[in-house]
ModelCIF file with pLDDT and N, C-alpha, C, O atoms, coordinates in Angstrom:
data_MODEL
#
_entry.id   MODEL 
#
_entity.id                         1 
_entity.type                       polymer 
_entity.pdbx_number_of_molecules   1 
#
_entity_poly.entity_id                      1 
_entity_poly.type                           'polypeptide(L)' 
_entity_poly.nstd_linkage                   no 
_entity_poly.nstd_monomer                   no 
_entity_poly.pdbx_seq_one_letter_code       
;(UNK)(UNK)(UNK)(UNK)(UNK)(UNK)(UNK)(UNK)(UNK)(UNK)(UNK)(UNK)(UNK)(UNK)(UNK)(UNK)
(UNK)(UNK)(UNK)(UNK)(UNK)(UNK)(UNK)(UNK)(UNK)(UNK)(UNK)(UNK)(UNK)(UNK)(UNK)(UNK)
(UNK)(UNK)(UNK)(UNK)(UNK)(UNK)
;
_entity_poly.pdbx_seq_one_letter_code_can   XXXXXXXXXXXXXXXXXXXXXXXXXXXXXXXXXXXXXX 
_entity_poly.pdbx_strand_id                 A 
#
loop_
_entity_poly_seq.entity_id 
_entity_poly_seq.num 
_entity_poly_seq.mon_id 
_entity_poly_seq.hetero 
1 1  UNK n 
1 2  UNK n 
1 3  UNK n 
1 4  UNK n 
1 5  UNK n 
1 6  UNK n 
1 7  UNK n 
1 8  UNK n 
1 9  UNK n 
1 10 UNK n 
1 11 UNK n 
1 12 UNK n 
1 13 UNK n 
1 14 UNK n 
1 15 UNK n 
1 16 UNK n 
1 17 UNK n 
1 18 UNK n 
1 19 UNK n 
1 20 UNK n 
1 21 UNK n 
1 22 UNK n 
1 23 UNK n 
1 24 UNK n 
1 25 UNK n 
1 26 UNK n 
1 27 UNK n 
1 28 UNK n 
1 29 UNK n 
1 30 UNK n 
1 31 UNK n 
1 32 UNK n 
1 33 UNK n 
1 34 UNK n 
1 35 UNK n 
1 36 UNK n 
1 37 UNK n 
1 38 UNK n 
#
_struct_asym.id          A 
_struct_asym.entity_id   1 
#
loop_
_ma_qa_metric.id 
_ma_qa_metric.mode 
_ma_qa_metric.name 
_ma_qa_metric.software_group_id 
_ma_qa_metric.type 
1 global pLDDT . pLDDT 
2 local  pLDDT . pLDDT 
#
_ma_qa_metric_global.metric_id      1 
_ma_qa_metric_global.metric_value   87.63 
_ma_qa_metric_global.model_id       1 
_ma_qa_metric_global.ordinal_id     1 
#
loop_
_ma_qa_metric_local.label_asym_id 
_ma_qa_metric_local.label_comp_id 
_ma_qa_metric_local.label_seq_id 
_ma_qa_metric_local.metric_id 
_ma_qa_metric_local.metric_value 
_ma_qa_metric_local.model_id 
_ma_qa_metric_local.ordinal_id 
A UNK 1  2 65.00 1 1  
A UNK 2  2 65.00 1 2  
A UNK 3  2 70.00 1 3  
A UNK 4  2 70.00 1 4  
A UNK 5  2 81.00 1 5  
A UNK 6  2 79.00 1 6  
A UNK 7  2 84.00 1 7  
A UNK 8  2 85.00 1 8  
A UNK 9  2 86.00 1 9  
A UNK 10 2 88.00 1 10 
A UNK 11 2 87.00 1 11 
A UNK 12 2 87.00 1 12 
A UNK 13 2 92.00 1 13 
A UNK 14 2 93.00 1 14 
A UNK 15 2 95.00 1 15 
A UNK 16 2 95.00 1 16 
A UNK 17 2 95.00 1 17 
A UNK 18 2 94.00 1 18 
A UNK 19 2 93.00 1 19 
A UNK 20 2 91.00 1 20 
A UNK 21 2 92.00 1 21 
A UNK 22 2 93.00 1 22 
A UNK 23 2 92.00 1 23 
A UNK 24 2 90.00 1 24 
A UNK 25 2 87.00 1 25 
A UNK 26 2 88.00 1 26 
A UNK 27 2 89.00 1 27 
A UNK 28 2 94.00 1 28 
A UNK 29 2 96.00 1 29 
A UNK 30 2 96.00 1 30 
A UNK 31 2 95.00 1 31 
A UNK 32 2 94.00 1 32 
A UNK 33 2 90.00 1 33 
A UNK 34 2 87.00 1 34 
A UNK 35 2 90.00 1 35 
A UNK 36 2 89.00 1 36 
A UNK 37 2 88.00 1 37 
A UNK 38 2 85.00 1 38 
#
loop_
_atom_site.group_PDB 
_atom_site.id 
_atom_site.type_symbol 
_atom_site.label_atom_id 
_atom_site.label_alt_id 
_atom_site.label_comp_id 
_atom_site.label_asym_id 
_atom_site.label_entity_id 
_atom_site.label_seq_id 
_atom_site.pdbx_PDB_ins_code 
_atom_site.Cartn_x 
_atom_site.Cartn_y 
_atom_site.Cartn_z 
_atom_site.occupancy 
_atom_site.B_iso_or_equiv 
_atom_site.pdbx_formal_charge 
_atom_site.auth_seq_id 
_atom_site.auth_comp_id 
_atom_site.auth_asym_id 
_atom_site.auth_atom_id 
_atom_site.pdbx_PDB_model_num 
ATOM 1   N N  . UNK A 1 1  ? -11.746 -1.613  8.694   1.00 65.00 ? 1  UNK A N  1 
ATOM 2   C CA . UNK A 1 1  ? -11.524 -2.465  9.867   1.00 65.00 ? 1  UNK A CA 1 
ATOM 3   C C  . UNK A 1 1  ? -10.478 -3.530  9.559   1.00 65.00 ? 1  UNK A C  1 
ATOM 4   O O  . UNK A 1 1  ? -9.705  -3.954  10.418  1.00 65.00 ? 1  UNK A O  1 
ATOM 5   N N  . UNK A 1 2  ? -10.491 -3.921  8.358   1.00 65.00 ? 2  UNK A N  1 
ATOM 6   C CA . UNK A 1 2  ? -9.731  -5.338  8.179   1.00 65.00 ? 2  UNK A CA 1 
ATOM 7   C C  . UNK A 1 2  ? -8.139  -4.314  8.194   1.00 65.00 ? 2  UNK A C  1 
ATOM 8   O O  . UNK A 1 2  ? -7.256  -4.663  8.977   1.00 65.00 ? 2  UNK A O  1 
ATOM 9   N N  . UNK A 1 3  ? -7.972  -3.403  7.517   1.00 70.00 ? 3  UNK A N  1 
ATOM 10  C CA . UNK A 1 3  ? -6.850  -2.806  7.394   1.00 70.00 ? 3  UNK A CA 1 
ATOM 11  C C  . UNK A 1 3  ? -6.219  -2.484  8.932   1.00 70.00 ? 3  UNK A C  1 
ATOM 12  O O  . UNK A 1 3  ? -5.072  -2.759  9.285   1.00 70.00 ? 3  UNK A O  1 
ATOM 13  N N  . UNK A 1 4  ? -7.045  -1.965  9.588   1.00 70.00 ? 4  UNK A N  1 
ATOM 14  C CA . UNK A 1 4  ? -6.617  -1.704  11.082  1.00 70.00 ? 4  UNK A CA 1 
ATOM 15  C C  . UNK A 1 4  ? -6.010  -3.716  11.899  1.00 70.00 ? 4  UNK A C  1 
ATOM 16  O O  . UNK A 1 4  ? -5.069  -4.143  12.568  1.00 70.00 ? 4  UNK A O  1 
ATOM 17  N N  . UNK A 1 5  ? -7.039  -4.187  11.374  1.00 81.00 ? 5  UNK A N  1 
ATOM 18  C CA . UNK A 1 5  ? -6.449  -5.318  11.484  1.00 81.00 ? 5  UNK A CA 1 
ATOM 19  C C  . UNK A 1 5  ? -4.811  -5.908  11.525  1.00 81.00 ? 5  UNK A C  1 
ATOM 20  O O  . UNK A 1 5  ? -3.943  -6.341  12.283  1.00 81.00 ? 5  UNK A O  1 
ATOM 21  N N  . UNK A 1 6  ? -5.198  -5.467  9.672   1.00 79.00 ? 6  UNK A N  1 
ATOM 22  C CA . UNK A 1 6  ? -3.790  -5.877  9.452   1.00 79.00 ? 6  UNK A CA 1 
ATOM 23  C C  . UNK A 1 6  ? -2.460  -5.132  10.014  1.00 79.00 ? 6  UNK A C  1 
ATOM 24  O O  . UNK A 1 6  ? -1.320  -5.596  10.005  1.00 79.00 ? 6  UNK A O  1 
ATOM 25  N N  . UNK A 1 7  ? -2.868  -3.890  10.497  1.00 84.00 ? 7  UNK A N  1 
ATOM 26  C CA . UNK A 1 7  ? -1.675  -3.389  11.433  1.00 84.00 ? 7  UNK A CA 1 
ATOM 27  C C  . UNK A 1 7  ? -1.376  -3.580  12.790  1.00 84.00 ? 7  UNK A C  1 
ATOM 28  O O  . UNK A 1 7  ? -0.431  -3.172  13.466  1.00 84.00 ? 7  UNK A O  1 
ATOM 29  N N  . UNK A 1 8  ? -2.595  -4.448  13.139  1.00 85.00 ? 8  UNK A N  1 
ATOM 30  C CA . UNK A 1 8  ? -2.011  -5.041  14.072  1.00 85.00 ? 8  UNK A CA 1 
ATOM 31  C C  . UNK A 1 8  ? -1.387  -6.371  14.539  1.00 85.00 ? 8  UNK A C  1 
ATOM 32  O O  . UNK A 1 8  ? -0.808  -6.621  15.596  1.00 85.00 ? 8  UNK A O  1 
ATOM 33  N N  . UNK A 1 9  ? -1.650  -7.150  13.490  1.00 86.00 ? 9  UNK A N  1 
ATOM 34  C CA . UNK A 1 9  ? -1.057  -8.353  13.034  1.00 86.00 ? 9  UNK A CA 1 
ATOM 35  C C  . UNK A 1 9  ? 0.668   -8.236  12.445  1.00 86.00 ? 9  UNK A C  1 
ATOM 36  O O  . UNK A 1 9  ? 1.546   -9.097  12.499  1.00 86.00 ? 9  UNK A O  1 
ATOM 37  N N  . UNK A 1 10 ? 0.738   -6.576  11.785  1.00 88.00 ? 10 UNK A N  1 
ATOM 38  C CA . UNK A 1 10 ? 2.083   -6.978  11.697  1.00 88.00 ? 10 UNK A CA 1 
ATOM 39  C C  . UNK A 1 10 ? 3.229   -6.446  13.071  1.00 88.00 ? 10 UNK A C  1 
ATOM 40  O O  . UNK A 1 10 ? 4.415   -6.684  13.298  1.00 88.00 ? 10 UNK A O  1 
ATOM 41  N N  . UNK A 1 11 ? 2.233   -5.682  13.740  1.00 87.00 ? 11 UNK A N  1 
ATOM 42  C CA . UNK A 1 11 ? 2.899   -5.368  15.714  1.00 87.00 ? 11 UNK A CA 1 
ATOM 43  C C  . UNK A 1 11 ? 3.382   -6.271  16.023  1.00 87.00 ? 11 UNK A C  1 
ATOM 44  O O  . UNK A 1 11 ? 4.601   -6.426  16.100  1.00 87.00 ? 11 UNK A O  1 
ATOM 45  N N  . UNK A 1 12 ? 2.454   -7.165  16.300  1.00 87.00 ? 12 UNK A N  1 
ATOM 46  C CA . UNK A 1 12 ? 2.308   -8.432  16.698  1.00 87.00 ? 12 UNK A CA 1 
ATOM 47  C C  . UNK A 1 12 ? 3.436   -9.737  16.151  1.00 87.00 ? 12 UNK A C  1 
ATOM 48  O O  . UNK A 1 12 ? 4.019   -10.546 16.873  1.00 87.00 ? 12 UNK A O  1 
ATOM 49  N N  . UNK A 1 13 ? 3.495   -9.617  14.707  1.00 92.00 ? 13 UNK A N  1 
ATOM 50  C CA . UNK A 1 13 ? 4.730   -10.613 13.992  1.00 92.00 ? 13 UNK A CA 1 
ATOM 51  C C  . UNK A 1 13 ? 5.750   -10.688 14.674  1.00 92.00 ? 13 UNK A C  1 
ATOM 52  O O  . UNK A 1 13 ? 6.128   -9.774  15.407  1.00 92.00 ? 13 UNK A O  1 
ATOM 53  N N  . UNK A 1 14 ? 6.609   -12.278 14.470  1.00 93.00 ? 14 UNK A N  1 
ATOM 54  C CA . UNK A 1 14 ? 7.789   -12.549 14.515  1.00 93.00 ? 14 UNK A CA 1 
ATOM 55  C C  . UNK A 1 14 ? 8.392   -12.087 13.373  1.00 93.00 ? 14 UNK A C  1 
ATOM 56  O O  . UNK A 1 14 ? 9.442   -11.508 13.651  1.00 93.00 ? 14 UNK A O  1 
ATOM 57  N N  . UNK A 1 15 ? 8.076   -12.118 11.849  1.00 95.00 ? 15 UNK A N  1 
ATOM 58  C CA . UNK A 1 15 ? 8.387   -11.646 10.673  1.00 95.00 ? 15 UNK A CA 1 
ATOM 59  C C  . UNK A 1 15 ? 7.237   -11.018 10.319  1.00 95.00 ? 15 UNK A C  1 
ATOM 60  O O  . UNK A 1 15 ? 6.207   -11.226 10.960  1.00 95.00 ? 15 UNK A O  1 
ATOM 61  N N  . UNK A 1 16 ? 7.269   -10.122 9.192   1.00 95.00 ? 16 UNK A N  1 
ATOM 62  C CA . UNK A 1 16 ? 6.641   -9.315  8.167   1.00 95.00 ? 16 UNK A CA 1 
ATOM 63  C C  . UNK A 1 16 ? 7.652   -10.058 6.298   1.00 95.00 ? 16 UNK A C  1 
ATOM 64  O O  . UNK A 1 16 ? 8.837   -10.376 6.204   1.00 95.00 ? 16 UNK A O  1 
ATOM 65  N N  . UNK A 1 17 ? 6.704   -10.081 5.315   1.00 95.00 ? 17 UNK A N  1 
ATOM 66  C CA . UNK A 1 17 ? 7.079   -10.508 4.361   1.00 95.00 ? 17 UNK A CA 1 
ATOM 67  C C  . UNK A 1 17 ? 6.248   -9.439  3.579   1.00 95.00 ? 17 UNK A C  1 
ATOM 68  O O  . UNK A 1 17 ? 5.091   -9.590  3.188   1.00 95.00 ? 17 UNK A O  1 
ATOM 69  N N  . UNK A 1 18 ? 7.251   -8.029  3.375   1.00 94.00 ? 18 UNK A N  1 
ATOM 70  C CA . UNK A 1 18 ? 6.357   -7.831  2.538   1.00 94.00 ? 18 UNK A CA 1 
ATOM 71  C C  . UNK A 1 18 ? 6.339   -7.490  1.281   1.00 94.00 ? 18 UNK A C  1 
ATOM 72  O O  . UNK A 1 18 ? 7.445   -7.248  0.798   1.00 94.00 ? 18 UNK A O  1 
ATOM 73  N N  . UNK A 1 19 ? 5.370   -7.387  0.553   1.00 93.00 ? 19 UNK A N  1 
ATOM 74  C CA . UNK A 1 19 ? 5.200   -7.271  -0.845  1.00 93.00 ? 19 UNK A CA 1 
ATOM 75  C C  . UNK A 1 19 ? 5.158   -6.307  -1.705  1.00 93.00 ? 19 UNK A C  1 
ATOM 76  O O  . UNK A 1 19 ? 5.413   -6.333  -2.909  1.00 93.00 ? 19 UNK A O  1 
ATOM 77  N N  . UNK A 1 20 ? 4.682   -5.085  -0.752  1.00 91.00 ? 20 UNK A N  1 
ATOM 78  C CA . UNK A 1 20 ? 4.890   -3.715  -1.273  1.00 91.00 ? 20 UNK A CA 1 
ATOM 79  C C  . UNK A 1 20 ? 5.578   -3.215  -2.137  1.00 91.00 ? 20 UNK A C  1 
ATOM 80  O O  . UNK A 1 20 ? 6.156   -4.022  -2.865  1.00 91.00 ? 20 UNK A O  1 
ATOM 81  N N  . UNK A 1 21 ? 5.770   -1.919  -2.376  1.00 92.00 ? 21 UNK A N  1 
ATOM 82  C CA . UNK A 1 21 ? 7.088   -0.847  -2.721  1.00 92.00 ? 21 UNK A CA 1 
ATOM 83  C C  . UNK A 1 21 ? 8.171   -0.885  -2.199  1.00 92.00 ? 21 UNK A C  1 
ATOM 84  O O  . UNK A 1 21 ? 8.398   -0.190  -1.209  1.00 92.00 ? 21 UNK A O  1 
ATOM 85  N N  . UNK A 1 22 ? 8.898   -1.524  -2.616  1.00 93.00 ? 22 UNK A N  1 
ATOM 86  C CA . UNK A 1 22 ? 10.638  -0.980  -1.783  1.00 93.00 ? 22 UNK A CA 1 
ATOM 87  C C  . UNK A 1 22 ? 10.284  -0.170  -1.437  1.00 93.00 ? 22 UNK A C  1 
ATOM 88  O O  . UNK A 1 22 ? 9.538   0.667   -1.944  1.00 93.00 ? 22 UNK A O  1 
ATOM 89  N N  . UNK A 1 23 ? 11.028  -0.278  0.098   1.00 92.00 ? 23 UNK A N  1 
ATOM 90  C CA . UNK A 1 23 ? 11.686  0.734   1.303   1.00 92.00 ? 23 UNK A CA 1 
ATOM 91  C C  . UNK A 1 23 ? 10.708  1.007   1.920   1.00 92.00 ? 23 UNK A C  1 
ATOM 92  O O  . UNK A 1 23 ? 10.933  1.805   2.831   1.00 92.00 ? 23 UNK A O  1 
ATOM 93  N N  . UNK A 1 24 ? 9.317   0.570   1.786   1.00 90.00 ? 24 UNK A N  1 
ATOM 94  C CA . UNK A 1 24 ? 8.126   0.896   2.813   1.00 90.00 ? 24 UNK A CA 1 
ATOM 95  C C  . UNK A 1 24 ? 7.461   0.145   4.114   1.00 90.00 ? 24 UNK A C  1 
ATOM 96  O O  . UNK A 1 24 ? 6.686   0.464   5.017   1.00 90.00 ? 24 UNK A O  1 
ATOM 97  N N  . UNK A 1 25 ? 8.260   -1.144  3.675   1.00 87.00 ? 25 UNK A N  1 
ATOM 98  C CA . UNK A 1 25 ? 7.982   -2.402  4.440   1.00 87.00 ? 25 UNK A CA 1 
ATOM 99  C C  . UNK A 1 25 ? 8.821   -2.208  5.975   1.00 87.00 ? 25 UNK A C  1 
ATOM 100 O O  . UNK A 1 25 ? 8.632   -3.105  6.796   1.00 87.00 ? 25 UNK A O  1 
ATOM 101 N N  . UNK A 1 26 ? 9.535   -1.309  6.280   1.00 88.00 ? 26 UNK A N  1 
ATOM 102 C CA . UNK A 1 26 ? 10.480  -0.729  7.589   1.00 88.00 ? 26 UNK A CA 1 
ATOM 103 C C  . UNK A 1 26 ? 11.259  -2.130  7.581   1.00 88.00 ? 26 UNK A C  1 
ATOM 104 O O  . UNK A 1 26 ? 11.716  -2.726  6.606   1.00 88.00 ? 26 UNK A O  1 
ATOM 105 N N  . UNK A 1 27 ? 11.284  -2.468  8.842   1.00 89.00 ? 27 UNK A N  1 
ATOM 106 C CA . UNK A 1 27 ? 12.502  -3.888  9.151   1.00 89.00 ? 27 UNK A CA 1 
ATOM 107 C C  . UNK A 1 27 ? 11.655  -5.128  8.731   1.00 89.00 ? 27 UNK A C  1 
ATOM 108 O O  . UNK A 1 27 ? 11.736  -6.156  9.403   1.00 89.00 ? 27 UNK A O  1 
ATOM 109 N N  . UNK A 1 28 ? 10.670  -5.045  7.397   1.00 94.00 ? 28 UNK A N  1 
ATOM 110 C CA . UNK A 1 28 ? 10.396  -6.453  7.170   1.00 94.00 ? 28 UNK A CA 1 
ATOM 111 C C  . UNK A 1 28 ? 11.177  -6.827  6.223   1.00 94.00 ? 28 UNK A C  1 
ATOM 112 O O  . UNK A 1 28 ? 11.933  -5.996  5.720   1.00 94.00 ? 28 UNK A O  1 
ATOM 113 N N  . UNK A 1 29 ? 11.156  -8.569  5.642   1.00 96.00 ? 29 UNK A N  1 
ATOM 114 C CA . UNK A 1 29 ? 11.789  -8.471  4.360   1.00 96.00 ? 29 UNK A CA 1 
ATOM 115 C C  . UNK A 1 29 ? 11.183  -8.321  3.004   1.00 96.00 ? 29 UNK A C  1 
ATOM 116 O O  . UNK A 1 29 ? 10.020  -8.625  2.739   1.00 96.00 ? 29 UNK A O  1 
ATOM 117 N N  . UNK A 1 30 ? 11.831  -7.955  2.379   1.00 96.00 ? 30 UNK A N  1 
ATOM 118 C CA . UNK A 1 30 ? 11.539  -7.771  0.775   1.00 96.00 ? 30 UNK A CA 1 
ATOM 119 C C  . UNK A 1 30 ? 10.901  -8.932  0.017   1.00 96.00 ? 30 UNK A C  1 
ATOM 120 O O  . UNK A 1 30 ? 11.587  -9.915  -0.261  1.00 96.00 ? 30 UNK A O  1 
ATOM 121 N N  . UNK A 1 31 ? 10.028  -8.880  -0.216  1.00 95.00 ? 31 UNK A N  1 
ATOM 122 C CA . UNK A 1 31 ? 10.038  -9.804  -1.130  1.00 95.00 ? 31 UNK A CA 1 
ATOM 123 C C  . UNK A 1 31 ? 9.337   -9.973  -2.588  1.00 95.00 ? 31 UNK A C  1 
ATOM 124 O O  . UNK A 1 31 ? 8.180   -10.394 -2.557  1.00 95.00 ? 31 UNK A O  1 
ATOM 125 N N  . UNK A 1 32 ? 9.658   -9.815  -3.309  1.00 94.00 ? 32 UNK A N  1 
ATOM 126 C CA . UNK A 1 32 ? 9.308   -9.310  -5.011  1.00 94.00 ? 32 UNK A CA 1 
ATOM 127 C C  . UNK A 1 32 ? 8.619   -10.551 -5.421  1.00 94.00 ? 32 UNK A C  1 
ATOM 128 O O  . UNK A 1 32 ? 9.243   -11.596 -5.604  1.00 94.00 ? 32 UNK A O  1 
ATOM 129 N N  . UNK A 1 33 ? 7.272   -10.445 -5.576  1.00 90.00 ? 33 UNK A N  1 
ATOM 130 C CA . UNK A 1 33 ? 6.591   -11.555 -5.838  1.00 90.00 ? 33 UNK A CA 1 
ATOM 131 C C  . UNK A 1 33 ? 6.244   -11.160 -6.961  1.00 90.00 ? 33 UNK A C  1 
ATOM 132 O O  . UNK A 1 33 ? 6.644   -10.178 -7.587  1.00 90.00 ? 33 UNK A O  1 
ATOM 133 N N  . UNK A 1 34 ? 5.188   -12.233 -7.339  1.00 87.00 ? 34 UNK A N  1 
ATOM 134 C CA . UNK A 1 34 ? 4.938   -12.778 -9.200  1.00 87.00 ? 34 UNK A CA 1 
ATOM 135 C C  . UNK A 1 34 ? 6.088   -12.040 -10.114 1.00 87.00 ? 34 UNK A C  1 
ATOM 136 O O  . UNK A 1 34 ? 5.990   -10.999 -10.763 1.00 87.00 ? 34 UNK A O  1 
ATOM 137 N N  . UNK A 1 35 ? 7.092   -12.828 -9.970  1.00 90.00 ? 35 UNK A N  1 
ATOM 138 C CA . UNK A 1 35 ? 7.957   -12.656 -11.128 1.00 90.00 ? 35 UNK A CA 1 
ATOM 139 C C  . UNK A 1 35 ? 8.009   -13.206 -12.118 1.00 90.00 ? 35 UNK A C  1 
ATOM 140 O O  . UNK A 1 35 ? 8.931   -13.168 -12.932 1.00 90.00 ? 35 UNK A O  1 
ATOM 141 N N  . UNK A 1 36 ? 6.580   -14.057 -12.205 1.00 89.00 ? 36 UNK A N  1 
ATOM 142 C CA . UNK A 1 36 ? 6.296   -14.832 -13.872 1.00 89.00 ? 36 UNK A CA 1 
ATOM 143 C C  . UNK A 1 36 ? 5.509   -13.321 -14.719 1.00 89.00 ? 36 UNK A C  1 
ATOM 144 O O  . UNK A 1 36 ? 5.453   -13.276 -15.948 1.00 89.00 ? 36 UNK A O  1 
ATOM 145 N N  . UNK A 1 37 ? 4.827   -11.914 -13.624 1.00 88.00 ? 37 UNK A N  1 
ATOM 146 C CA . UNK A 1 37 ? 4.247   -11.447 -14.842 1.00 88.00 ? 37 UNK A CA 1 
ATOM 147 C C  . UNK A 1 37 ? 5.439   -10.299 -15.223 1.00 88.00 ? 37 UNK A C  1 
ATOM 148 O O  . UNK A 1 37 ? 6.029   -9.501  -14.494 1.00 88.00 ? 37 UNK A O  1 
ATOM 149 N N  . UNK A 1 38 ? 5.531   -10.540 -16.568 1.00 85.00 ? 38 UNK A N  1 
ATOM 150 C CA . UNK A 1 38 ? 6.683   -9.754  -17.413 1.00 85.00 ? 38 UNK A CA 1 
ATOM 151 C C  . UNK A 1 38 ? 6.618   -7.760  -16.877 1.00 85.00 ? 38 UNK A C  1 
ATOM 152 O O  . UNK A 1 38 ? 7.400   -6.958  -17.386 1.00 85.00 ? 38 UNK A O  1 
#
């Protein structure tokens, strides 16, 4: 349920930020987080 959620929250966005795998995020932006772990 929470997952169905979350797809509809990103319908819904002005932006998407996401965190994923490159190239899966469609027209959101990229964004490469925890780049403190090596």
């Amino acid at each position: 349920i929470g997952i169905d959620r979350a797809e509809a929250a990103r319908t819904a966005a002005d932006l998407v930020l996401w965190l994923g795998p490159e190239g899966e995020g469609g027209e959101s932006w990229e964004i490469d987080p925890q780049c403190d772990r090596p």
